[in-house]
Structures are given as structure tokens and as C-alpha cells.
N, C-alpha and C. Protein backbone atom coordinates (compact mmCIF):
# COMPACT_ATOMS: atom_id res chain seq x y z
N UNK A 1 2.15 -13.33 17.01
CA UNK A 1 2.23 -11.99 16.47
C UNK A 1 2.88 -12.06 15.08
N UNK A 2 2.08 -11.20 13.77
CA UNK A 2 2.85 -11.44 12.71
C UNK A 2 3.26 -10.05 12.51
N UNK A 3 4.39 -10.12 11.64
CA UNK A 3 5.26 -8.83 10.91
C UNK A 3 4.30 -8.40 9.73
N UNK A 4 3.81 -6.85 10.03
CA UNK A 4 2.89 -6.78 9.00
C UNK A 4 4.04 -5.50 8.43
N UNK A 5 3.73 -5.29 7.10
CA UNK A 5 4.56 -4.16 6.26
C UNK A 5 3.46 -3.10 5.75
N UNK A 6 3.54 -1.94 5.64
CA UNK A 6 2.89 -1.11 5.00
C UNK A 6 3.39 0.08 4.62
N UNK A 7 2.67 0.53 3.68
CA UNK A 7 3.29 1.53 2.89
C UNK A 7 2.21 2.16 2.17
N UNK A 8 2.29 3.25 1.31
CA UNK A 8 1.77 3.81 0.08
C UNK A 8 2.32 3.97 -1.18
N UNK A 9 1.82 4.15 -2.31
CA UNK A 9 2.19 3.77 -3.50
C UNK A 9 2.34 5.22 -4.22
N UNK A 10 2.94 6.06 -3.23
CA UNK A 10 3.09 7.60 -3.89
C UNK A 10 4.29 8.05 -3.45
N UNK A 11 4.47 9.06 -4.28
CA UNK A 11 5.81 9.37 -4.36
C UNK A 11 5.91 10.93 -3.55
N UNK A 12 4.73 11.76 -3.36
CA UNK A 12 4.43 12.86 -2.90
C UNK A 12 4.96 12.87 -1.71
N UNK A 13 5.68 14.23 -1.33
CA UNK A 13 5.90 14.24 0.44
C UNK A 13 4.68 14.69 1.25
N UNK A 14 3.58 14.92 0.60
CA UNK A 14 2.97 15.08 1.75
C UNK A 14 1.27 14.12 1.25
N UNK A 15 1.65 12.95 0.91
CA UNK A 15 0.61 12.08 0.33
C UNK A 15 -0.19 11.59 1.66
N UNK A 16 -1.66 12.14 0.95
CA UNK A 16 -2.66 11.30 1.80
C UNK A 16 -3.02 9.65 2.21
N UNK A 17 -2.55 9.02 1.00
CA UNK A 17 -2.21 8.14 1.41
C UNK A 17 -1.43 7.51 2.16
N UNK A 18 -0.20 7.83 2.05
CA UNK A 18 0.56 7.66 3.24
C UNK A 18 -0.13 7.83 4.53
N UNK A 19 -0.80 9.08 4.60
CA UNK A 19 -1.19 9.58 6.08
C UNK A 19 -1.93 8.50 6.45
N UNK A 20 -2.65 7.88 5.40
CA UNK A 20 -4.29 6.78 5.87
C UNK A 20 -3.36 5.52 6.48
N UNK A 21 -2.40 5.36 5.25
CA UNK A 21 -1.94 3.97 5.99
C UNK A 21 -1.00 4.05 7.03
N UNK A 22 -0.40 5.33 7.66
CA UNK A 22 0.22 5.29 8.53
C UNK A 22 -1.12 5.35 9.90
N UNK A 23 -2.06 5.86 9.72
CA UNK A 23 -3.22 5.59 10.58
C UNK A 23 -3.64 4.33 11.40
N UNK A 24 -4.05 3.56 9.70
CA UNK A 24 -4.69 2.48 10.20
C UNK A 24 -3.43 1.20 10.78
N UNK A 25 -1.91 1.97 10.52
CA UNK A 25 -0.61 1.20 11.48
C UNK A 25 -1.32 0.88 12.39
N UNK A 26 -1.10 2.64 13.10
CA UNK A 26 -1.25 2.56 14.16
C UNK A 26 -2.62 2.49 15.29
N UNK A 27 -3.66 1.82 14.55
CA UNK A 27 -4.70 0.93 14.72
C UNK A 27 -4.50 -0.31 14.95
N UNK A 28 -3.82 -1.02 14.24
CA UNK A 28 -3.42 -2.57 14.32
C UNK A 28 -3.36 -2.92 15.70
N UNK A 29 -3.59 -3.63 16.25
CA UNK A 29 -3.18 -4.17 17.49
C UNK A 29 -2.65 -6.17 17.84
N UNK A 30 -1.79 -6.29 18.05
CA UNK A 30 -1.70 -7.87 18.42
C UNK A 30 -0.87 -8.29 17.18
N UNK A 31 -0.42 -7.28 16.20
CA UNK A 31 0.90 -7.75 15.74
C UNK A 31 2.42 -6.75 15.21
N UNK A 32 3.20 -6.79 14.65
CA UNK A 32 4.15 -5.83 14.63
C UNK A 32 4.00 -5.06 13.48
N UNK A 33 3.99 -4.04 13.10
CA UNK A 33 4.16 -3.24 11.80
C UNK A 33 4.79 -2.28 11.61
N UNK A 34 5.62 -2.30 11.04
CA UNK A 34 6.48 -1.52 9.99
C UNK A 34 6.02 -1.11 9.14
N UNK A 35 6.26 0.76 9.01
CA UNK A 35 5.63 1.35 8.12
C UNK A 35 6.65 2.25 7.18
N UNK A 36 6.59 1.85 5.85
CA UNK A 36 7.52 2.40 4.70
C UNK A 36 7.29 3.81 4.27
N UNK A 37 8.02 4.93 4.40
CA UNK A 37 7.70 5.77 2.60
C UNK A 37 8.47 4.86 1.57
N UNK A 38 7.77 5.10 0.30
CA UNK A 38 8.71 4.54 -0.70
C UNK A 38 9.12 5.49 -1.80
N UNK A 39 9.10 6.33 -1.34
CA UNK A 39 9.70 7.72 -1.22
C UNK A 39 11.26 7.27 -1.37
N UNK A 40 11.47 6.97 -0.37
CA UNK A 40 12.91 7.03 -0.03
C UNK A 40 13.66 5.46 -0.65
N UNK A 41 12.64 4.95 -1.52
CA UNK A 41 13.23 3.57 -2.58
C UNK A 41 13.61 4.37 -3.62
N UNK A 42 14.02 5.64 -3.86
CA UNK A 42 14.36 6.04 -5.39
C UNK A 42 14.82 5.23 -6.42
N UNK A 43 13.90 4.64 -6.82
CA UNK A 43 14.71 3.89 -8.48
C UNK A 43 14.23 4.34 -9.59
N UNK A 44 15.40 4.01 -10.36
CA UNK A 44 15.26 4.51 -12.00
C UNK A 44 14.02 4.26 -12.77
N UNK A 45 13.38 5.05 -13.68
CA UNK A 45 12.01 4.18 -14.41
C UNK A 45 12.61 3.20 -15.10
N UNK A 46 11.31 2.08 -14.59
CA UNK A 46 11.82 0.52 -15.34
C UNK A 46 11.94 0.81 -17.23
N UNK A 47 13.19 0.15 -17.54
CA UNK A 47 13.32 -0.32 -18.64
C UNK A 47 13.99 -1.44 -18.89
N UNK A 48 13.88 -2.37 -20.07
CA UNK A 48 14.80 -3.53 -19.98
C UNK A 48 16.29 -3.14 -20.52
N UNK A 49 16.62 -1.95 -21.43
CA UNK A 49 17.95 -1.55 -21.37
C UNK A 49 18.48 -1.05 -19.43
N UNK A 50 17.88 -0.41 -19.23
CA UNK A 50 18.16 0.38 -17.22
C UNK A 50 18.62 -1.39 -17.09
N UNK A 51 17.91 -2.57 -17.23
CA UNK A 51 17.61 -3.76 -16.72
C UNK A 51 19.71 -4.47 -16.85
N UNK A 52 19.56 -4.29 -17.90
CA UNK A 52 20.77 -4.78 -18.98
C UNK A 52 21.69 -4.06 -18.45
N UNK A 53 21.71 -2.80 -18.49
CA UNK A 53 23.34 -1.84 -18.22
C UNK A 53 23.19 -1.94 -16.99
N UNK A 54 22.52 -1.69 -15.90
CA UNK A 54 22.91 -1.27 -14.43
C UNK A 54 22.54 -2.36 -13.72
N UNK A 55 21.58 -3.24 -14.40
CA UNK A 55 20.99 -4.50 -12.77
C UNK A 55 20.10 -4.10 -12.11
N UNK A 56 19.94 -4.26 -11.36
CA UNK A 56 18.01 -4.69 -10.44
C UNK A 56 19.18 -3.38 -9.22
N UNK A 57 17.98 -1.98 -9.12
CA UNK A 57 18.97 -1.33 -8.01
C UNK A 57 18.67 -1.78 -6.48
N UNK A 58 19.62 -1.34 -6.21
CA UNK A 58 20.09 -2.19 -4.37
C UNK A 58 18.48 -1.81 -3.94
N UNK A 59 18.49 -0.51 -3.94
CA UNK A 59 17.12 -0.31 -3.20
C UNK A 59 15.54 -1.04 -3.02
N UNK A 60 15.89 -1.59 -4.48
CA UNK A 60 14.25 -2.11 -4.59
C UNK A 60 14.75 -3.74 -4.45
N UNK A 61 15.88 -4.29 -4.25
CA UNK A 61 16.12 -5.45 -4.02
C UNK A 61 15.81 -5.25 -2.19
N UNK A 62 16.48 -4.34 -1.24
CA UNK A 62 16.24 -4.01 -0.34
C UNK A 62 14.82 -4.11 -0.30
N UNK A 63 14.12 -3.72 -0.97
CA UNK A 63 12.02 -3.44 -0.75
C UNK A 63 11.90 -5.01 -0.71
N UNK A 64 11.75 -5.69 -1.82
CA UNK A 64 11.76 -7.00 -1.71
C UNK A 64 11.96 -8.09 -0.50
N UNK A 65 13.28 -7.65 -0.19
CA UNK A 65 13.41 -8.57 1.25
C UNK A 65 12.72 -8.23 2.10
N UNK A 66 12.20 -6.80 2.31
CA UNK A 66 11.75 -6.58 3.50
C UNK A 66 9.95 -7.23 3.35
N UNK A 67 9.65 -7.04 1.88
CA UNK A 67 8.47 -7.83 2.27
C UNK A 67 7.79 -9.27 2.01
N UNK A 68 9.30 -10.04 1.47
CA UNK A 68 9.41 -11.55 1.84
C UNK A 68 9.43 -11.63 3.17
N UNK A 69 10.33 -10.94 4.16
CA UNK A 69 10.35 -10.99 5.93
C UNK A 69 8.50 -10.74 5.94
N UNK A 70 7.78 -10.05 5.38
CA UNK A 70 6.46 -9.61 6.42
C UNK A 70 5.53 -10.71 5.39
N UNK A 71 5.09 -11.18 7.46
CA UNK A 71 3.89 -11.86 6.98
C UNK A 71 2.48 -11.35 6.15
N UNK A 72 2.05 -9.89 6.57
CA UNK A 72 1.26 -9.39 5.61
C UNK A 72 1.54 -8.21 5.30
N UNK A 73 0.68 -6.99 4.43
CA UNK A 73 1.01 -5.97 3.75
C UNK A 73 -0.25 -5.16 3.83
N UNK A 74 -0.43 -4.04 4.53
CA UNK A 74 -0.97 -2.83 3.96
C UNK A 74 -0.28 -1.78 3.02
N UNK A 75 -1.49 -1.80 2.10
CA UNK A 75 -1.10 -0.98 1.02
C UNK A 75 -2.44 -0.19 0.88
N UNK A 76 -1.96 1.46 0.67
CA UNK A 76 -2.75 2.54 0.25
C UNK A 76 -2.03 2.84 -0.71
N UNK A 77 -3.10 3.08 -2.24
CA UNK A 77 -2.87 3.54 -3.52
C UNK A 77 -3.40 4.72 -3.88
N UNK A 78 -2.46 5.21 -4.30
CA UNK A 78 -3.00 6.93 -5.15
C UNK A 78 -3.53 6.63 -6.37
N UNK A 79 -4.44 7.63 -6.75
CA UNK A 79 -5.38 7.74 -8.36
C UNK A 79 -4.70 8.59 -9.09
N UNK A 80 -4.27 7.87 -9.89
CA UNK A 80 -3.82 9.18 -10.95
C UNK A 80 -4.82 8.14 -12.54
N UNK A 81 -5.33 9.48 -13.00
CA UNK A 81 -6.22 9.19 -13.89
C UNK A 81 -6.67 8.08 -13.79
N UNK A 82 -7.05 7.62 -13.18
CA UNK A 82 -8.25 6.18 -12.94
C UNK A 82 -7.24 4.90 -12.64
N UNK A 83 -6.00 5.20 -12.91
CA UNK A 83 -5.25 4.32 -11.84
C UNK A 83 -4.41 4.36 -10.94
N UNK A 84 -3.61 3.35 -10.72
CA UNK A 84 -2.57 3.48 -9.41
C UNK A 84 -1.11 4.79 -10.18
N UNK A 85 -0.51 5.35 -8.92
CA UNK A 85 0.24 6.36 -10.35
C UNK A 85 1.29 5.44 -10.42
N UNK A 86 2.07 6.44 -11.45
CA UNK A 86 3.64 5.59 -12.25
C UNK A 86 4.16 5.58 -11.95
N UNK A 87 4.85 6.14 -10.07
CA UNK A 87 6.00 6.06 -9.16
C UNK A 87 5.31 4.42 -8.60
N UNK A 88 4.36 4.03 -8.39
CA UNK A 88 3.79 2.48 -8.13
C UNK A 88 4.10 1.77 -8.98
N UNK A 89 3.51 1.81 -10.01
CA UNK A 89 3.47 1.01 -11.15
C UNK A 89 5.26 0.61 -11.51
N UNK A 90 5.88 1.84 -11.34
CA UNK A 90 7.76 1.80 -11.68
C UNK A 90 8.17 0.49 -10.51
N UNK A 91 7.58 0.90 -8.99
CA UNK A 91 8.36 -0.08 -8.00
C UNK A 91 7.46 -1.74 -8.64
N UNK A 92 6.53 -1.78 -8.82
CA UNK A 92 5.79 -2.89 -9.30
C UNK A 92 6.98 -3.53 -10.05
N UNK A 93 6.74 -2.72 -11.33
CA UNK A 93 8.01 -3.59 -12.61
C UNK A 93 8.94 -3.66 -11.58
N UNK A 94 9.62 -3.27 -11.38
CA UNK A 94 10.99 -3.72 -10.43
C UNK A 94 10.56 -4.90 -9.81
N UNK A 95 10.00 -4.75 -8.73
CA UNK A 95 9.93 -6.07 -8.00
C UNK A 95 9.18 -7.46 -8.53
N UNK A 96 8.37 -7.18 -9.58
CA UNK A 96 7.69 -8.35 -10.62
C UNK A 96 9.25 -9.22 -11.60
N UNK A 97 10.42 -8.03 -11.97
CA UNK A 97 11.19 -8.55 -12.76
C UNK A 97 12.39 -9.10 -11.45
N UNK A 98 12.40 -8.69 -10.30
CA UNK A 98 13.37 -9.67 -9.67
C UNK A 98 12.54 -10.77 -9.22
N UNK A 99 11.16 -11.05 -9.17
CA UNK A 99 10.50 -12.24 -8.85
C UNK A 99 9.08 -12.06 -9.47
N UNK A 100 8.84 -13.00 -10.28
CA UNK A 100 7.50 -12.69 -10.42
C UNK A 100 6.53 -12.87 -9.53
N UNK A 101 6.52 -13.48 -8.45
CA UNK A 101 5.54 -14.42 -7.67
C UNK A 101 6.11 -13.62 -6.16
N UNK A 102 6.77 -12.64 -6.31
CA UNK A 102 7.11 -11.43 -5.23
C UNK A 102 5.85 -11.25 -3.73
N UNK A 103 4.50 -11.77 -4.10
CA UNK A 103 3.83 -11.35 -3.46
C UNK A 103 2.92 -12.43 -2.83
N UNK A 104 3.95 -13.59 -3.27
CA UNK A 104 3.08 -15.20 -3.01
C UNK A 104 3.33 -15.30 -1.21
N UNK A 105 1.99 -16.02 -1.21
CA UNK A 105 1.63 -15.86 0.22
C UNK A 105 1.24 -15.04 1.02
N UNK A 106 1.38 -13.62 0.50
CA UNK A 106 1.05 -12.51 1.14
C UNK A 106 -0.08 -12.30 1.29
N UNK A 107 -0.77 -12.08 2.27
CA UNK A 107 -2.04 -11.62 2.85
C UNK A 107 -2.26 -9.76 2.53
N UNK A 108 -2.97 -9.48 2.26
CA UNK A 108 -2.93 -8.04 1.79
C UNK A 108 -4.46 -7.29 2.37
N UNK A 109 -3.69 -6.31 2.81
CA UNK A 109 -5.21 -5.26 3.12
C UNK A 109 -4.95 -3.96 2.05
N UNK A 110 -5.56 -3.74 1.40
CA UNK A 110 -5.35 -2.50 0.41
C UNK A 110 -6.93 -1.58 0.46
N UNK A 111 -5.95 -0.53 0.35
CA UNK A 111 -6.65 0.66 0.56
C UNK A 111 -6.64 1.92 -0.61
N UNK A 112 -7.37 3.37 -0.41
CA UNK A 112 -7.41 3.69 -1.09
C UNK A 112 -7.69 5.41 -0.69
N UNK A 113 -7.31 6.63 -0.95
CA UNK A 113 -7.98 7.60 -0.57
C UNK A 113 -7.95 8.41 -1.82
N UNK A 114 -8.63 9.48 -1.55
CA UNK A 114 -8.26 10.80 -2.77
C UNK A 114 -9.16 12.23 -1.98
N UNK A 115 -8.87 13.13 -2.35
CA UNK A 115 -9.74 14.23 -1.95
C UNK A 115 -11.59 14.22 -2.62
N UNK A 116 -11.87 13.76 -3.28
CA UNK A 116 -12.97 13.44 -3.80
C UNK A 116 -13.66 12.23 -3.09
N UNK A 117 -14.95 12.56 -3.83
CA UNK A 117 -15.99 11.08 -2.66
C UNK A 117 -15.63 10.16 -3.30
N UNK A 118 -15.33 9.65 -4.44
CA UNK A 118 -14.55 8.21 -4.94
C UNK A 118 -13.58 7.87 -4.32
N UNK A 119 -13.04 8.36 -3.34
CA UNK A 119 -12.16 7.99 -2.26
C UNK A 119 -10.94 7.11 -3.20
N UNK A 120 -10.79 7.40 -4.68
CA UNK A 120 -9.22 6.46 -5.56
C UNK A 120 -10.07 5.35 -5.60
N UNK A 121 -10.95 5.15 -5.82
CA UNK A 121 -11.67 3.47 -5.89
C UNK A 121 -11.57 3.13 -7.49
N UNK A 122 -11.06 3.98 -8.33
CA UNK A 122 -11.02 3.01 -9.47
C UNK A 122 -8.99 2.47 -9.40
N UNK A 123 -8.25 3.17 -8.44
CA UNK A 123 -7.25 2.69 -8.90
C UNK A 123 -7.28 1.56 -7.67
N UNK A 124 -8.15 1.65 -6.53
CA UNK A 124 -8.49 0.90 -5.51
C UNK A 124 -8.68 -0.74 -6.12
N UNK A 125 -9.84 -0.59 -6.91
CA UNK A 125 -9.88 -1.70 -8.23
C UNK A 125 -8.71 -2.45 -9.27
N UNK A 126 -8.11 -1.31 -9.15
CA UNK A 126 -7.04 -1.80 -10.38
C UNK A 126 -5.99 -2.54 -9.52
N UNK A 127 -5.73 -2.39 -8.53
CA UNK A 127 -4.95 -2.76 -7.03
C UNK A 127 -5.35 -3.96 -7.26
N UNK A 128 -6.59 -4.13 -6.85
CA UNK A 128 -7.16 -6.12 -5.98
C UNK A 128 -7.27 -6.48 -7.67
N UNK A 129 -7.25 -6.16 -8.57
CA UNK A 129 -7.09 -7.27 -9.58
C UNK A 129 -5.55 -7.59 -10.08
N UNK A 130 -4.73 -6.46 -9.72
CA UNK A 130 -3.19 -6.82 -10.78
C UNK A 130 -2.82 -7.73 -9.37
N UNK A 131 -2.59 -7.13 -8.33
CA UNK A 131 -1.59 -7.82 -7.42
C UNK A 131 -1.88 -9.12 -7.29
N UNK A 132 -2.86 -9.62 -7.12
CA UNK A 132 -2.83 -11.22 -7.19
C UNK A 132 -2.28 -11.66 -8.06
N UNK A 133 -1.87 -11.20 -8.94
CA UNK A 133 -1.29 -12.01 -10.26
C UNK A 133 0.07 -12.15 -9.84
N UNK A 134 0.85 -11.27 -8.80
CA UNK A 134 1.98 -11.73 -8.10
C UNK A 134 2.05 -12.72 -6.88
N UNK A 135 0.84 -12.63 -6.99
CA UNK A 135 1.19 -13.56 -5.71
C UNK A 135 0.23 -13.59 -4.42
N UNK A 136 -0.25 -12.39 -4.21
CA UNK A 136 -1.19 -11.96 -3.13
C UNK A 136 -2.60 -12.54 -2.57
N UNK A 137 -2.87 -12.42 -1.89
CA UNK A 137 -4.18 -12.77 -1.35
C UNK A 137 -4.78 -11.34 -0.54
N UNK A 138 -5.54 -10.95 -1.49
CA UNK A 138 -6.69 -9.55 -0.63
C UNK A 138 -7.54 -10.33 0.55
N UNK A 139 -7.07 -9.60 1.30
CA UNK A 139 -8.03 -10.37 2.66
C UNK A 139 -9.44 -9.08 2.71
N UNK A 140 -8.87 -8.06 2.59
CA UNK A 140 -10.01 -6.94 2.54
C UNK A 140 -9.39 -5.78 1.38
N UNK A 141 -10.59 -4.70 1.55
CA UNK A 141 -10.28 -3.18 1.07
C UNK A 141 -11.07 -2.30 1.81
N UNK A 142 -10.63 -1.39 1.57
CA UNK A 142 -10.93 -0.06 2.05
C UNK A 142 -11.37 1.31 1.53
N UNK A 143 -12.52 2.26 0.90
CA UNK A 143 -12.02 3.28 -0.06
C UNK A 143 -12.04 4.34 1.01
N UNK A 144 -11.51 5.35 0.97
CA UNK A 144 -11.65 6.67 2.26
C UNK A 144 -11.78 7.57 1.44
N UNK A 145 -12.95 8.14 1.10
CA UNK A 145 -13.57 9.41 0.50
C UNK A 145 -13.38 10.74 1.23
N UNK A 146 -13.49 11.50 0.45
CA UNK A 146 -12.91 13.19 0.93
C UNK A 146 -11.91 13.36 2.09
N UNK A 147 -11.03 12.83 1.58
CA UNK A 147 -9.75 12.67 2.47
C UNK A 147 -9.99 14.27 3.55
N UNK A 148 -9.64 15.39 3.14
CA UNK A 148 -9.78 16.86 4.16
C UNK A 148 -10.69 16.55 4.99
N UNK A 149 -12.05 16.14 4.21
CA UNK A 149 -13.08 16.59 5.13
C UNK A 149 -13.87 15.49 6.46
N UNK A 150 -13.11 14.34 5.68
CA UNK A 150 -12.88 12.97 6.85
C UNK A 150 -11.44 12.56 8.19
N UNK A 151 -10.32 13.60 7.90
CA UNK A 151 -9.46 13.02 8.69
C UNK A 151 -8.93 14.29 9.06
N UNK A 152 -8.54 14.59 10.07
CA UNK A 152 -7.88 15.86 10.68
C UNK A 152 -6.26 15.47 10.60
N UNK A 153 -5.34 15.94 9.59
CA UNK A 153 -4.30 16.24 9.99
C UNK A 153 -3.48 16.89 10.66
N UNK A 154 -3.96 17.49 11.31
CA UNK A 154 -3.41 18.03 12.57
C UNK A 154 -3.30 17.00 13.83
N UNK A 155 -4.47 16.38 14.01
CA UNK A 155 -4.57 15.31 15.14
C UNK A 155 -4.43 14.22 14.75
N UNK A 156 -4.53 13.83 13.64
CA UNK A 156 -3.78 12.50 12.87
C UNK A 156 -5.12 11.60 12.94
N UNK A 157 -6.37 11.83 12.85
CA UNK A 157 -6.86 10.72 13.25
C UNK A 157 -8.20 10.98 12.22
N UNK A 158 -9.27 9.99 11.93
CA UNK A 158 -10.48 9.97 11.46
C UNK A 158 -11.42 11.09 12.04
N UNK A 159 -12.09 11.70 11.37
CA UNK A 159 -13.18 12.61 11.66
C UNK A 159 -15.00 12.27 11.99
N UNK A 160 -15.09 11.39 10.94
CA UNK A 160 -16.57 10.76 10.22
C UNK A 160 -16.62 9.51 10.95
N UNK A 161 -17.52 9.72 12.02
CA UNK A 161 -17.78 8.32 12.85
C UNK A 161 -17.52 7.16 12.07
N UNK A 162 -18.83 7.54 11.18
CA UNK A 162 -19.58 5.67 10.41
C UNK A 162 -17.90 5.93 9.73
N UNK A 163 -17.40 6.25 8.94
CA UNK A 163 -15.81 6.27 8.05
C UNK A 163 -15.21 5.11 9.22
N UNK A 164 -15.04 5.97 10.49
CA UNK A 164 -14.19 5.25 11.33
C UNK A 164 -14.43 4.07 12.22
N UNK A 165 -15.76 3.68 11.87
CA UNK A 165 -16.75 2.35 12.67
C UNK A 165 -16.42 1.37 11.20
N UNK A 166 -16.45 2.17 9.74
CA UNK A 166 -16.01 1.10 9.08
C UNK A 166 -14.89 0.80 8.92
N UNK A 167 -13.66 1.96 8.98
CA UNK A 167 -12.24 1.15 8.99
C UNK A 167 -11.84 -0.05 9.80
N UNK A 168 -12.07 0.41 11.14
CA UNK A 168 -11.91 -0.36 12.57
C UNK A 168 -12.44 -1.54 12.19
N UNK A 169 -13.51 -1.82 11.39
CA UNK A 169 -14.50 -3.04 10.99
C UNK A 169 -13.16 -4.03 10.11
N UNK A 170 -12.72 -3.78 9.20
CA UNK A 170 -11.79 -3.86 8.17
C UNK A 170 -10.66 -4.05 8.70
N UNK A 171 -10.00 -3.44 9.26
CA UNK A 171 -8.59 -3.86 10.50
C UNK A 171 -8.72 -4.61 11.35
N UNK A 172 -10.03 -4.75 12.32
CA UNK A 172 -10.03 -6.22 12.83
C UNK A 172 -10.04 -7.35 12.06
N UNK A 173 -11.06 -7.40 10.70
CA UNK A 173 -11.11 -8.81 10.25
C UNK A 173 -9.69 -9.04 9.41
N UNK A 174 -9.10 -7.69 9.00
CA UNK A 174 -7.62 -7.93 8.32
C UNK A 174 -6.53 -8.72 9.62
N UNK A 175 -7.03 -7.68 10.51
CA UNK A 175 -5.79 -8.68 11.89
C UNK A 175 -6.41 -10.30 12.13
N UNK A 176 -7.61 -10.39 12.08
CA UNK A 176 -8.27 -11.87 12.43
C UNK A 176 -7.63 -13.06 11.33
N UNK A 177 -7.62 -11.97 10.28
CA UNK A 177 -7.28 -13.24 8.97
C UNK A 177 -5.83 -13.94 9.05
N UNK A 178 -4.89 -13.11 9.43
CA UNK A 178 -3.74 -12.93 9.54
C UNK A 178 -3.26 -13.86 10.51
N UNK A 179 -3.72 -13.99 11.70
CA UNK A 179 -3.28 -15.12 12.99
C UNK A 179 -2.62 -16.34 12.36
């Protein structure tokens, strides 16, 4: 059984992304996962003066360890103007400047939603090309188009069969890769 970590890359309290990747958690089967807001990592926007006067804050040194401990990582990314937004991009710099290679070895399933049928697939894109450069290995992706009209938040779960014949498709071979 491996320690998988997941999270979303938004800062919103009531982010769809979050909702997707707290979903497809609790889909996983046959290993452990822990699921983040990073919400609750509040750190300062990266600068190299912030860097100089105050130090690397506890919190995102805290993020770090927890996902050196996990063997892999789901990640769902928000679109803001065609990329990942700048509450992501902020925890990124942080954890790139306490390690660059932060994400070596990591097996990664990344994902993607938005209220529109592009389901965030261009920041979905911008995802599987930066993170390898830390370290990562994309084992899969995911895009989830018209977030409302595909997932019932009320019942927490997928709406759109084929949507949910292809996630399930994607979470097994992400859990298969992972063993």
C-alpha cells in the first residue's frame, strides 16, 4: 500500500477542484490517501526580499515534508486565464526555492476542472509540462468539463456515465502504476 497525497491548486473555499480531487480520493482503492486544502498553507507571495527578511515559512516547509513522506500525488488545477492560478504558482516558488528537485520521484496523477467544456485543459497542459521540471513523473491526466452539469454536489459524486467510466479508467491505471 502506498501513501498517496492530494490536493488542489486553489485558494477558493468552495473550489471545484478541490471537490474533483477530493472525489477521485475517495475512489482510490488499495492504497492510503491524504487529502490537503492548501487553503490552509497561507504563505506570503514569493519574493526573494520575503526570501531574505523572513525565511522559507513553517507552513510550506510543513507542505514539503508531507509530500517527500507520499509516495504519489494527485493534483487538480484551477484555470485562471489559460493557466494554473497565482495562489499555485506562489506555493510552487516556495517549494521549488526550498528544493528544486521537490517533486523527484513522484508519481503524479493531475487533473483538471472548470465550469466550461475545456474542463481547465490549458492550465491542465501547463501542469504536465512545468512539474516535471521538479522532479515528477505524470503517470496520467484527467480534464472534467462542465463541472455543474457533470457532478452533483449535493451527493458528491459524478453525474455523466462515459465522464465517470473515464475517470475510474485513469484511477485504476494511476493506482496500477504506483504498486
Amino acid at each position: 500500500m502506498k501513501k498517496i497525497l492530494a490536493f488542489a491548486g486553489s485558494n477558493s473555499s468552495t473550489s471545484i477542484n478541490y471537490q474533483l480531487v477530493d472525489y477521485v480520493a475517495s475512489e482510490v482503492t488499495g492504497h492510503k490517501v491524504k487529502v490537503l486544502k492548501l487553503i490552509s498553507y497561507g504563505v506570503p507571495m514569493y519574493s526573494e526580499d520575503e526570501e531574505k527578511t523572513n525565511g522559507f515559512p513553517g507552513l510550506t516547509m510543513g507542505l514539503k515534508q508531507e509530500i517527500s513522506e507520499a509516495d504519489a500525488l494527485i493534483i487538480s488545477v484551477s484555470e485562471h486565464n489559460g493557466s494554473w492560478s497565482a495562489f499555485f504558482k506562489n506555493i510552487i516558488d516556495w517549494l521549488s526555492r526550498l528544493d528544486r528537485n521537490f517533486l523527484e520521484g513522484k508519481k503524479m496523477l493531475v487533473m483538471s476542472t472548470s465550469p466550461g467544456q475545456r474542463g481547465g485543459i490549458s492550465a491542465l497542459e501547463y501542469a504536465k509540462n512545468v512539474l516535471p521540471r521538479f522532479g515528477a513523473e505524470i503517470i496520467d491526466s484527467f480534464s472534467f468539463p462542465s463541472f455543474y452539469a457533470n457532478f452533483s454536489q449535493e451527493k458528491k459524486e459524478v453525474t455523466d456515465e462515459t465522464l465517470l467510466l473515464g475517470l475510474r479508467e485513469v484511477v485504476s491505471t494511476f493506482s496500477q502504476q504506483i504498486k
